[in-house]
N, C-alpha and C. Protein backbone atom coordinates (compact mmCIF):
# COMPACT_ATOMS: atom_id res chain seq x y z
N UNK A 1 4.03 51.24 -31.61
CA UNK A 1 4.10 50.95 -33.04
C UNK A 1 5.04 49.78 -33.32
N UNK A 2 5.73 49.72 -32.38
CA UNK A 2 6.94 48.39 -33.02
C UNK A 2 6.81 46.89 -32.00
N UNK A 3 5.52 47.43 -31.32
CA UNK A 3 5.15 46.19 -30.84
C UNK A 3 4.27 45.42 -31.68
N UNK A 4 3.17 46.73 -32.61
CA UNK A 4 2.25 46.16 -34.12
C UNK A 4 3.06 45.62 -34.82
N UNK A 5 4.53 45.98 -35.38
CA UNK A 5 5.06 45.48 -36.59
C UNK A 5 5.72 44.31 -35.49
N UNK A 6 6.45 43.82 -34.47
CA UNK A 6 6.41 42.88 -34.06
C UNK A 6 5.63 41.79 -34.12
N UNK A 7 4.36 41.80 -33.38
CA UNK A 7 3.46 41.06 -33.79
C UNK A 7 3.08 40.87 -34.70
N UNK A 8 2.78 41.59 -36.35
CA UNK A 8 2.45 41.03 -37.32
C UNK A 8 3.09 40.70 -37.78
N UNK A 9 4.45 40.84 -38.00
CA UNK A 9 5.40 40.28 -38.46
C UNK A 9 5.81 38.60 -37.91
N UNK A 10 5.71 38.48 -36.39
CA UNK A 10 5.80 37.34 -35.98
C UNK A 10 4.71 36.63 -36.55
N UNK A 11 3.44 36.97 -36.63
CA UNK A 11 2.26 36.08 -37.27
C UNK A 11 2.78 35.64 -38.98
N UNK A 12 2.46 36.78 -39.55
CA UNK A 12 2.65 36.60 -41.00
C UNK A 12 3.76 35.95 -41.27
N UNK A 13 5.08 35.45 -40.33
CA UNK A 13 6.08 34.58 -40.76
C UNK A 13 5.84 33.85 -39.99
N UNK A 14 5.24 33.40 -38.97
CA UNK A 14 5.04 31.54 -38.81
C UNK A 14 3.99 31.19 -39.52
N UNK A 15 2.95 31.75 -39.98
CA UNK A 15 2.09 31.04 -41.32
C UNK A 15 3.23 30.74 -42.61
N UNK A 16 3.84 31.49 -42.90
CA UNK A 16 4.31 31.34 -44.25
C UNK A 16 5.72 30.28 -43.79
N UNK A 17 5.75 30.17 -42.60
CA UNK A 17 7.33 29.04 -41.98
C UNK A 17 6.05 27.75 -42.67
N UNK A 18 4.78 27.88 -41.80
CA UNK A 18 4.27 26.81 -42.12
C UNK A 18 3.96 26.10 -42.90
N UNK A 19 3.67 27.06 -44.26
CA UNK A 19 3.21 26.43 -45.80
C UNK A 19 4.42 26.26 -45.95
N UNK A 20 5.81 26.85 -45.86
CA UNK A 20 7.10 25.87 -45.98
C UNK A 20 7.47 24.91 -46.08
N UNK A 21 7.44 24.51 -44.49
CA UNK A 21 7.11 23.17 -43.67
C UNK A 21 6.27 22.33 -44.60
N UNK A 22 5.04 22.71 -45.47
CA UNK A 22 4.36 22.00 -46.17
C UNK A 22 4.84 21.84 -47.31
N UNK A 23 5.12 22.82 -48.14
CA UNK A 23 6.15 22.25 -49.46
C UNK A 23 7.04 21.37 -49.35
N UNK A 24 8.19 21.86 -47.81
CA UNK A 24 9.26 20.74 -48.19
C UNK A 24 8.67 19.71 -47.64
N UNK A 25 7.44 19.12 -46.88
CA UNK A 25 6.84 18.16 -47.04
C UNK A 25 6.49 17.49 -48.27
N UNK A 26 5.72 18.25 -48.96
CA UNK A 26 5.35 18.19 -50.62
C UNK A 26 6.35 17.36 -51.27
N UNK A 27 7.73 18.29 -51.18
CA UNK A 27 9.00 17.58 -52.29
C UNK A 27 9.34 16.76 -51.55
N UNK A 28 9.05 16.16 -50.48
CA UNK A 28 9.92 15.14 -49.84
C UNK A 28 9.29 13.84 -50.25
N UNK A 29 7.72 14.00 -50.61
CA UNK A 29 6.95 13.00 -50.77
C UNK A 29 6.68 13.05 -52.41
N UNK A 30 7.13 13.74 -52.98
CA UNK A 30 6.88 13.75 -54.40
C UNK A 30 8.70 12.82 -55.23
N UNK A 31 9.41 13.43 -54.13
CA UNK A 31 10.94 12.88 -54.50
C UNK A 31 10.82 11.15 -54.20
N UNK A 32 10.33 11.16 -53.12
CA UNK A 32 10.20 9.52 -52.76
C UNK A 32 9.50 8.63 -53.86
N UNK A 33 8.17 9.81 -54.20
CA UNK A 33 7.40 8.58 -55.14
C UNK A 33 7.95 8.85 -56.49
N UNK A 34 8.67 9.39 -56.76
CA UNK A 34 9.68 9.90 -58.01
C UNK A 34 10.65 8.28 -58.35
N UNK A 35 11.56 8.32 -56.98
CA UNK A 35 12.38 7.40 -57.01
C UNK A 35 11.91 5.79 -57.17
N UNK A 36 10.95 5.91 -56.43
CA UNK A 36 10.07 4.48 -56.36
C UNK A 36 9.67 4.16 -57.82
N UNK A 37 8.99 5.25 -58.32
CA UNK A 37 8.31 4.69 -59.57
C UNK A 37 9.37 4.40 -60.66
N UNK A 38 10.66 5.16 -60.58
CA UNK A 38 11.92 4.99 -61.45
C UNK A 38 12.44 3.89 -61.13
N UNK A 39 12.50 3.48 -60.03
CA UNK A 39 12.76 2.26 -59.87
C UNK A 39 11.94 1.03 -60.71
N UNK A 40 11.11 1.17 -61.09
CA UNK A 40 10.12 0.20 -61.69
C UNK A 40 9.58 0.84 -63.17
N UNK A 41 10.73 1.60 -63.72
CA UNK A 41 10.76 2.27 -65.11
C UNK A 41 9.59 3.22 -65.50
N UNK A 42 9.01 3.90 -64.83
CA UNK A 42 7.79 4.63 -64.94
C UNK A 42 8.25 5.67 -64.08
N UNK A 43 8.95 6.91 -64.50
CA UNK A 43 9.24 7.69 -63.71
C UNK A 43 7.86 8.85 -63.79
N UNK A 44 8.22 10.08 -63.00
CA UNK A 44 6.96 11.01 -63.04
C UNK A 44 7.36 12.24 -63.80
N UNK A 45 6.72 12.43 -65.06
CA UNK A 45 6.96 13.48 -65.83
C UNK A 45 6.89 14.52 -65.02
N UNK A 46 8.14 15.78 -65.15
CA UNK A 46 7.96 16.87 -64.63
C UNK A 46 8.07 16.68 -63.59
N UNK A 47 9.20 15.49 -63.02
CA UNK A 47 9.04 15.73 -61.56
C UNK A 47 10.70 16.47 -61.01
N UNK A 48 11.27 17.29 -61.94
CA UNK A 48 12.38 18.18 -61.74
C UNK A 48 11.67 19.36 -61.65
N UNK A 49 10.64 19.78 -62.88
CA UNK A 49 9.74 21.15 -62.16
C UNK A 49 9.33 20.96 -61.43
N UNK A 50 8.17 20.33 -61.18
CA UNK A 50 7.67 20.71 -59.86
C UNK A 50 8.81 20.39 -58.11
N UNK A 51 9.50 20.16 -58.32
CA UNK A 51 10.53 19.68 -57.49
C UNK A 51 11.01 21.24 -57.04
N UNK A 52 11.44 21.89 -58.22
CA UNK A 52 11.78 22.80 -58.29
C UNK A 52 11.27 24.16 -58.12
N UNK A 53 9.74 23.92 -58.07
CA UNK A 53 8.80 25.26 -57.85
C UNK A 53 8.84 24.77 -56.01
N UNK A 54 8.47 23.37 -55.60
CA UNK A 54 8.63 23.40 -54.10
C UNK A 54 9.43 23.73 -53.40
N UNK A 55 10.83 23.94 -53.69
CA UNK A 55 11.92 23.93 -53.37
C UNK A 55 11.70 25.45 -53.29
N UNK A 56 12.13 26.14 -53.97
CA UNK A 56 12.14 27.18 -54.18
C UNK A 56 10.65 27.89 -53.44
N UNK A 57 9.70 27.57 -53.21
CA UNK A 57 8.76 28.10 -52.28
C UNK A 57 8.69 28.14 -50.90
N UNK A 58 9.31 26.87 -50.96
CA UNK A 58 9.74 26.46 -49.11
C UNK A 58 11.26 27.48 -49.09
N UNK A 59 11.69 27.87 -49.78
CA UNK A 59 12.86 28.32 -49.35
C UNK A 59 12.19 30.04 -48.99
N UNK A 60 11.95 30.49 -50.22
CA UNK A 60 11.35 32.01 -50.21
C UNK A 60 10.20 32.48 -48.57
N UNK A 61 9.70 30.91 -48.14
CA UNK A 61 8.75 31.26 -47.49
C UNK A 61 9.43 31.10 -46.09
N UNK A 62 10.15 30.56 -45.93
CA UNK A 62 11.23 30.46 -44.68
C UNK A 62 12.03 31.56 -44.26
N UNK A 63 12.57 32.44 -45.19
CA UNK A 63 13.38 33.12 -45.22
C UNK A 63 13.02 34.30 -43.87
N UNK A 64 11.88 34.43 -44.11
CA UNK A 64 11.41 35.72 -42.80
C UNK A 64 11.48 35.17 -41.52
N UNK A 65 10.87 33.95 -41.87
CA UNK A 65 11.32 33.15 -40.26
C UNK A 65 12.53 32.97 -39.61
N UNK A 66 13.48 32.61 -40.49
CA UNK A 66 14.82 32.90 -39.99
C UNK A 66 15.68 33.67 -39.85
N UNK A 67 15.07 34.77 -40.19
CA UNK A 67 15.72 36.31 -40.02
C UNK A 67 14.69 36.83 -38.69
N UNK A 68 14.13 36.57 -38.20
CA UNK A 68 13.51 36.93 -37.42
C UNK A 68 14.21 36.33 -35.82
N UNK A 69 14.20 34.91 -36.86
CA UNK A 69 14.79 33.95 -35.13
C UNK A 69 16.27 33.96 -35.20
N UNK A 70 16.83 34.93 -35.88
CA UNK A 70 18.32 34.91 -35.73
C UNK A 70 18.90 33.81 -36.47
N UNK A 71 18.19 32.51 -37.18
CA UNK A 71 18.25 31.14 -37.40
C UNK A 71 19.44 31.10 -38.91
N UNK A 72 20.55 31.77 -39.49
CA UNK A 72 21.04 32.28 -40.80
C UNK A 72 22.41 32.54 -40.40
N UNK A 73 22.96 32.46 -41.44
CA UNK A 73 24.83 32.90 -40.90
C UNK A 73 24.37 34.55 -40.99
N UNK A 74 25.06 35.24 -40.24
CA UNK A 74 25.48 36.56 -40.16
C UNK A 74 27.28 36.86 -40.38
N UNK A 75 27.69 37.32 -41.04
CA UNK A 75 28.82 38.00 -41.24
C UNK A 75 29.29 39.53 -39.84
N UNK A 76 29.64 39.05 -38.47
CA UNK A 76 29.50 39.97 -37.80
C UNK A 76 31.18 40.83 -37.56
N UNK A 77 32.33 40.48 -38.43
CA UNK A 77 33.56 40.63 -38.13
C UNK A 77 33.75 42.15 -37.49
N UNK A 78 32.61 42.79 -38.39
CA UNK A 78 32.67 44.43 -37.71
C UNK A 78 32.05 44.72 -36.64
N UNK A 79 31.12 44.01 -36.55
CA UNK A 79 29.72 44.25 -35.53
C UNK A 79 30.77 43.92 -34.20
N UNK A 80 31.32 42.60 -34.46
CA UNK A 80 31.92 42.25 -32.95
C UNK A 80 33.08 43.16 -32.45
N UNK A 81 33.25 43.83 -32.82
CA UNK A 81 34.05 44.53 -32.50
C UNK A 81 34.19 46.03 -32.18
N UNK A 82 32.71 46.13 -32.39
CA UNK A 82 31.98 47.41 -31.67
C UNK A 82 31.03 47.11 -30.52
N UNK A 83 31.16 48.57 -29.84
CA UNK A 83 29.96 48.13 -28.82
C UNK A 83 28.68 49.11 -28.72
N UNK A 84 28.18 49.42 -28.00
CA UNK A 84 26.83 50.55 -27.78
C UNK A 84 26.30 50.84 -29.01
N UNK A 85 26.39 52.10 -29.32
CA UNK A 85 25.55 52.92 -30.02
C UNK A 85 26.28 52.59 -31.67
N UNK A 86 27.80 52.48 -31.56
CA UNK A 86 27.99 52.54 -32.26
C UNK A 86 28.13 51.03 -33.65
N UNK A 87 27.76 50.10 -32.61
CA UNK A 87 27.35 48.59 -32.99
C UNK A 87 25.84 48.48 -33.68
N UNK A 88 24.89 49.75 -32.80
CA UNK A 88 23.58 49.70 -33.44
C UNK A 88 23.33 50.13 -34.44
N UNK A 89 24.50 51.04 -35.12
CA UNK A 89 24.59 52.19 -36.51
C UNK A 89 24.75 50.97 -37.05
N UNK A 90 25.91 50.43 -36.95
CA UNK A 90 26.27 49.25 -38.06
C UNK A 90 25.01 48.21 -38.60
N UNK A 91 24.57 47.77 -37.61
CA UNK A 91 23.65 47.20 -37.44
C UNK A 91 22.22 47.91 -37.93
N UNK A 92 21.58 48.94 -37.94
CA UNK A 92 20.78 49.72 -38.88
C UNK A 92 21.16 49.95 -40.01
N UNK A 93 22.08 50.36 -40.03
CA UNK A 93 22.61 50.40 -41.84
C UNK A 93 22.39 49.26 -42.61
N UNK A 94 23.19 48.08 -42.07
CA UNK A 94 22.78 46.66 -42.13
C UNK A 94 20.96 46.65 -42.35
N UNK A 95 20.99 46.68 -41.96
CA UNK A 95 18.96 46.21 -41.84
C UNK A 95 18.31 47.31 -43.34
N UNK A 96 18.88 48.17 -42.93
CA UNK A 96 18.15 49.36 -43.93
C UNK A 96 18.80 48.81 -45.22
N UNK A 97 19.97 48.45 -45.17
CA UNK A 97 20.31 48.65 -46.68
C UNK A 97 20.14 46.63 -47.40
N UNK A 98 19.96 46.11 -46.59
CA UNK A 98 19.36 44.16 -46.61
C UNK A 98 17.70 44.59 -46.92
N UNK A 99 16.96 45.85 -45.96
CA UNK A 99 15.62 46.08 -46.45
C UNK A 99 15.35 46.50 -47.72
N UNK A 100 16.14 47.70 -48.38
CA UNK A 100 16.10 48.06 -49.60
C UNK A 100 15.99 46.94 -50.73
N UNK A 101 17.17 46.00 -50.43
CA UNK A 101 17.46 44.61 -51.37
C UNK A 101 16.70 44.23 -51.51
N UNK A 102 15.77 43.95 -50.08
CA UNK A 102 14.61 42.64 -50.35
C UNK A 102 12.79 43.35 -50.73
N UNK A 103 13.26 44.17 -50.69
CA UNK A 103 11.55 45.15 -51.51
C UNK A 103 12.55 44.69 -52.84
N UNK A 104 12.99 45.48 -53.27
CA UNK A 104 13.55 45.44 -54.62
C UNK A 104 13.37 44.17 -55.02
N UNK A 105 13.73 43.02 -54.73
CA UNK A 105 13.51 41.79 -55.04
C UNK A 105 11.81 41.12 -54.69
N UNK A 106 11.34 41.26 -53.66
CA UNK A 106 9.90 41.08 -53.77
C UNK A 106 9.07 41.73 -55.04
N UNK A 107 9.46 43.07 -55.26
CA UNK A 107 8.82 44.13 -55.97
C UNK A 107 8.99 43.22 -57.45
N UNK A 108 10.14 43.19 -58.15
CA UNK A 108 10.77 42.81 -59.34
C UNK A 108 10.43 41.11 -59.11
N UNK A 109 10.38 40.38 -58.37
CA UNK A 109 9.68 39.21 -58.55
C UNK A 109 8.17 39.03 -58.79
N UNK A 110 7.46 39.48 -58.17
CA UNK A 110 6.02 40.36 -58.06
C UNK A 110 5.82 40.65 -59.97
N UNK A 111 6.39 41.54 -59.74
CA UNK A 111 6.49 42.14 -61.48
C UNK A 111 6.54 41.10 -62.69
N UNK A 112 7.71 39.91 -62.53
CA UNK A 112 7.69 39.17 -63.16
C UNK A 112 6.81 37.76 -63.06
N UNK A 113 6.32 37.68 -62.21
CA UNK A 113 4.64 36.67 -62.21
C UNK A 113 3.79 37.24 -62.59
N UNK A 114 3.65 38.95 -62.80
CA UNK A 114 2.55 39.57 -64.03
C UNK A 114 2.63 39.28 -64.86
N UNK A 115 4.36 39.15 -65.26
CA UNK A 115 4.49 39.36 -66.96
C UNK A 115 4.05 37.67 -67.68
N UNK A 116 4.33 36.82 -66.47
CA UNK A 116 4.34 35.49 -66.80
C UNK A 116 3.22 35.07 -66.70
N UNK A 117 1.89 36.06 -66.06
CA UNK A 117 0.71 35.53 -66.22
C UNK A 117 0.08 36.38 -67.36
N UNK A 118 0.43 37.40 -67.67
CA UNK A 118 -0.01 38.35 -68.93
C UNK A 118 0.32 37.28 -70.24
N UNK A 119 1.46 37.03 -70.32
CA UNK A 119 1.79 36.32 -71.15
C UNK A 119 1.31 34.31 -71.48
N UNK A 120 0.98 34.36 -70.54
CA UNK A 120 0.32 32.86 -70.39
C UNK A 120 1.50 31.77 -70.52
N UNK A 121 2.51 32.40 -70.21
CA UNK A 121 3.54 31.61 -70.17
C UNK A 121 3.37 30.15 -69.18
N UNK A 122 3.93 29.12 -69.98
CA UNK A 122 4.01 27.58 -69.37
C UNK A 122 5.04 27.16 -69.33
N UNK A 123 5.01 26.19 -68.07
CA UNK A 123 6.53 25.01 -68.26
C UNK A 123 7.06 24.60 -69.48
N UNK A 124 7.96 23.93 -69.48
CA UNK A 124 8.42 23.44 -70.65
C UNK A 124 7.79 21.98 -70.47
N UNK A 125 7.72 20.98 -69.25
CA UNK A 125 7.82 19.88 -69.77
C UNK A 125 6.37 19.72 -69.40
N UNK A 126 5.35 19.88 -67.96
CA UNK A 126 3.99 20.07 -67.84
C UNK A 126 2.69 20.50 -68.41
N UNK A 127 3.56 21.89 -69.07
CA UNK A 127 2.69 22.58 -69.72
C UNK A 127 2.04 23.02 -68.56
N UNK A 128 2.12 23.60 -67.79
CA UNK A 128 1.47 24.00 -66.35
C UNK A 128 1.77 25.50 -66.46
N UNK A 129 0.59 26.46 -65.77
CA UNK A 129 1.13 27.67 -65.46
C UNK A 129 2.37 27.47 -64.32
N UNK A 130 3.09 28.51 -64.46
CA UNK A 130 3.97 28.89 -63.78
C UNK A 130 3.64 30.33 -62.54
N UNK A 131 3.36 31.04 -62.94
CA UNK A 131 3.30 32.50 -62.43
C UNK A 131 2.63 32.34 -60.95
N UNK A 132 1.50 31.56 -60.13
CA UNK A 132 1.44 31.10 -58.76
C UNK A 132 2.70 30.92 -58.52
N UNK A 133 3.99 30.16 -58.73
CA UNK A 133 4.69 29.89 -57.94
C UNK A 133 5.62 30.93 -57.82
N UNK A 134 5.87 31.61 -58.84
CA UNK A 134 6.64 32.97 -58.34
C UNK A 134 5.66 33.88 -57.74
N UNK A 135 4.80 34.05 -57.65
CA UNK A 135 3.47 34.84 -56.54
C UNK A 135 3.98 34.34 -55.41
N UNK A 136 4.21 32.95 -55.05
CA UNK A 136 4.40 32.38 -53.98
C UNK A 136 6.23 33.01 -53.60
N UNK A 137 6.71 32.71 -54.37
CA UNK A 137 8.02 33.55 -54.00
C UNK A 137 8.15 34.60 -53.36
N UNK A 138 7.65 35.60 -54.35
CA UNK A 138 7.48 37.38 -54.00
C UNK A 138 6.98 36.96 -52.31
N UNK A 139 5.36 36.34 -52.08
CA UNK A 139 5.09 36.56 -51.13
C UNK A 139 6.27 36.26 -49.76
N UNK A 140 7.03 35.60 -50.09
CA UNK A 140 8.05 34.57 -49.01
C UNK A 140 8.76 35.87 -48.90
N UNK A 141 9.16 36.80 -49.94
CA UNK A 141 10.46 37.83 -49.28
C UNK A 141 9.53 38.43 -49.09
N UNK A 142 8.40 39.08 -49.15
CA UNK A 142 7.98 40.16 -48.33
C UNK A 142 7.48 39.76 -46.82
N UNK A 143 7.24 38.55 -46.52
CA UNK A 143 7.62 38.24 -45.20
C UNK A 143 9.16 38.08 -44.72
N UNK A 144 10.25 38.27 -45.40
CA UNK A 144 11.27 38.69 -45.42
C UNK A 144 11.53 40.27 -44.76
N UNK A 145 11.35 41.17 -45.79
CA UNK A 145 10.66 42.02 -45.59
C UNK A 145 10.17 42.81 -44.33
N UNK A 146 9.51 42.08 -43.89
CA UNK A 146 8.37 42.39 -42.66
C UNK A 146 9.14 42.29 -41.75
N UNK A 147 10.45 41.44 -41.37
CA UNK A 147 11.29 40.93 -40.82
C UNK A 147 12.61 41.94 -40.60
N UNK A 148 12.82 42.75 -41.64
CA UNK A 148 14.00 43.10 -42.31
C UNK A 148 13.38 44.83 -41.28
N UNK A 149 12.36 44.78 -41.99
CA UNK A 149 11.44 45.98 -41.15
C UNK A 149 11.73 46.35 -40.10
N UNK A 150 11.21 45.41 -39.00
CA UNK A 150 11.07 45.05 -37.32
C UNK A 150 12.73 45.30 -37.11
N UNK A 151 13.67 45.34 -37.93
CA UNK A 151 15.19 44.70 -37.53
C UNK A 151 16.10 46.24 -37.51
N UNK A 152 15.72 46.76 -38.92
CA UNK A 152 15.69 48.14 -38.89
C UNK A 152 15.07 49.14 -37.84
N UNK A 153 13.70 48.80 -37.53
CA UNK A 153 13.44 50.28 -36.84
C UNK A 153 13.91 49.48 -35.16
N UNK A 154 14.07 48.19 -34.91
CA UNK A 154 14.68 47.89 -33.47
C UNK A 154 16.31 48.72 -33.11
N UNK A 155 17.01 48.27 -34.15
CA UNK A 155 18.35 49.03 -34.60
C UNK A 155 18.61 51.05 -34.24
N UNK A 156 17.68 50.99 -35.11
CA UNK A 156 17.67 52.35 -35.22
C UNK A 156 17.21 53.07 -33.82
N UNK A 157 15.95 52.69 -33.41
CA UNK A 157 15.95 52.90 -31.82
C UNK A 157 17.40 52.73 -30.63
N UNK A 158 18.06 51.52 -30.95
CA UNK A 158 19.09 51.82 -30.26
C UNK A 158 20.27 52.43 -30.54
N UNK A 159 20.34 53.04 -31.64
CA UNK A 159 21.10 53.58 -32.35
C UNK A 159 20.93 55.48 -31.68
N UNK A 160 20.01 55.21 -31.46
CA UNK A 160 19.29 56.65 -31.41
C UNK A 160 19.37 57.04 -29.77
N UNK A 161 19.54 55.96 -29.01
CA UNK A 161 19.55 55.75 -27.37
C UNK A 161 18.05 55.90 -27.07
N UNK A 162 16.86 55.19 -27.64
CA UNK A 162 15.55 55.25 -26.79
C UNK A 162 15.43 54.13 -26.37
């Protein structure tokens, strides 16, 4: 069973590393032609939102990937200073209670791209829907999530001595 949530978890976060990889591609090439055209007094309307929905998508969608590859600061002052079984408690608690956070936050982000598509809510300066890009959010922590998952029940197994 934790070789399934391994593997899907490794899949479902290098696709979503990848559309990352493609947003902050996106803002890298939307910032350039931003600057260029300001340079020559014709800047690009709305190019702080959408700057800002990429940003924020490449970030949400990364997040599982680098919890997966260890790739993130960790706070270990306690951890290092335990060893065996009793390093793996810390360390499950850790996972279980970072897993709780990040449903809660997928869930309640999730929730609020309903309300923002129920409502037909728009940008301020585009006039563009909004609610895809927090869809796109939610989805980034629940490959978080998936991550947070695999980290917990690895933990807990050694916690447990199997």
């Amino acid at each position: 069973m934790l070789r399934l949530l391994e593997r899907a978890s490794g899949i479902a976060n290098r696709a979503l590393a990848w559309f990352a990889g493609l947003a902050l591609l996106a803002m890298m090439l939307f910032t350039v032609t931003d600057v260029a055209k300001r340079t020559l007094g014709r800047p690009v309307a709305g190019s702080f939102e959408v700057i800002g929905w990429l940003s924020a998508s490449a970030m949400s969608l990364a997040v599982g990937y680098a919890q997966l590859h260890r790739s993130h600061v960790a706070m270990t002052l306690l951890s290092m200073r335990l060893r065996g079984r009793a390093a793996a408690w810390v360390e499950a608690l850790t996972s279980l209670l970072s897993l709780g956070l990040f449903v809660a936050v997928a869930w309640y982000v999730a929730g609020y791209a309903q309300v923002l598509q129920a409502t037909g809510s728009l940008s301020e300066t585009l006039k563009a829907i909004v609610y895809p890009w927090v869809y796109v959010v939610a989805l980034g922590f629940t490959g978080l999530v998936l991550a947070l998952l695999l980290d917990a029940a690895s933990s807990l197994r050694r916690a447990l001595g199997d």
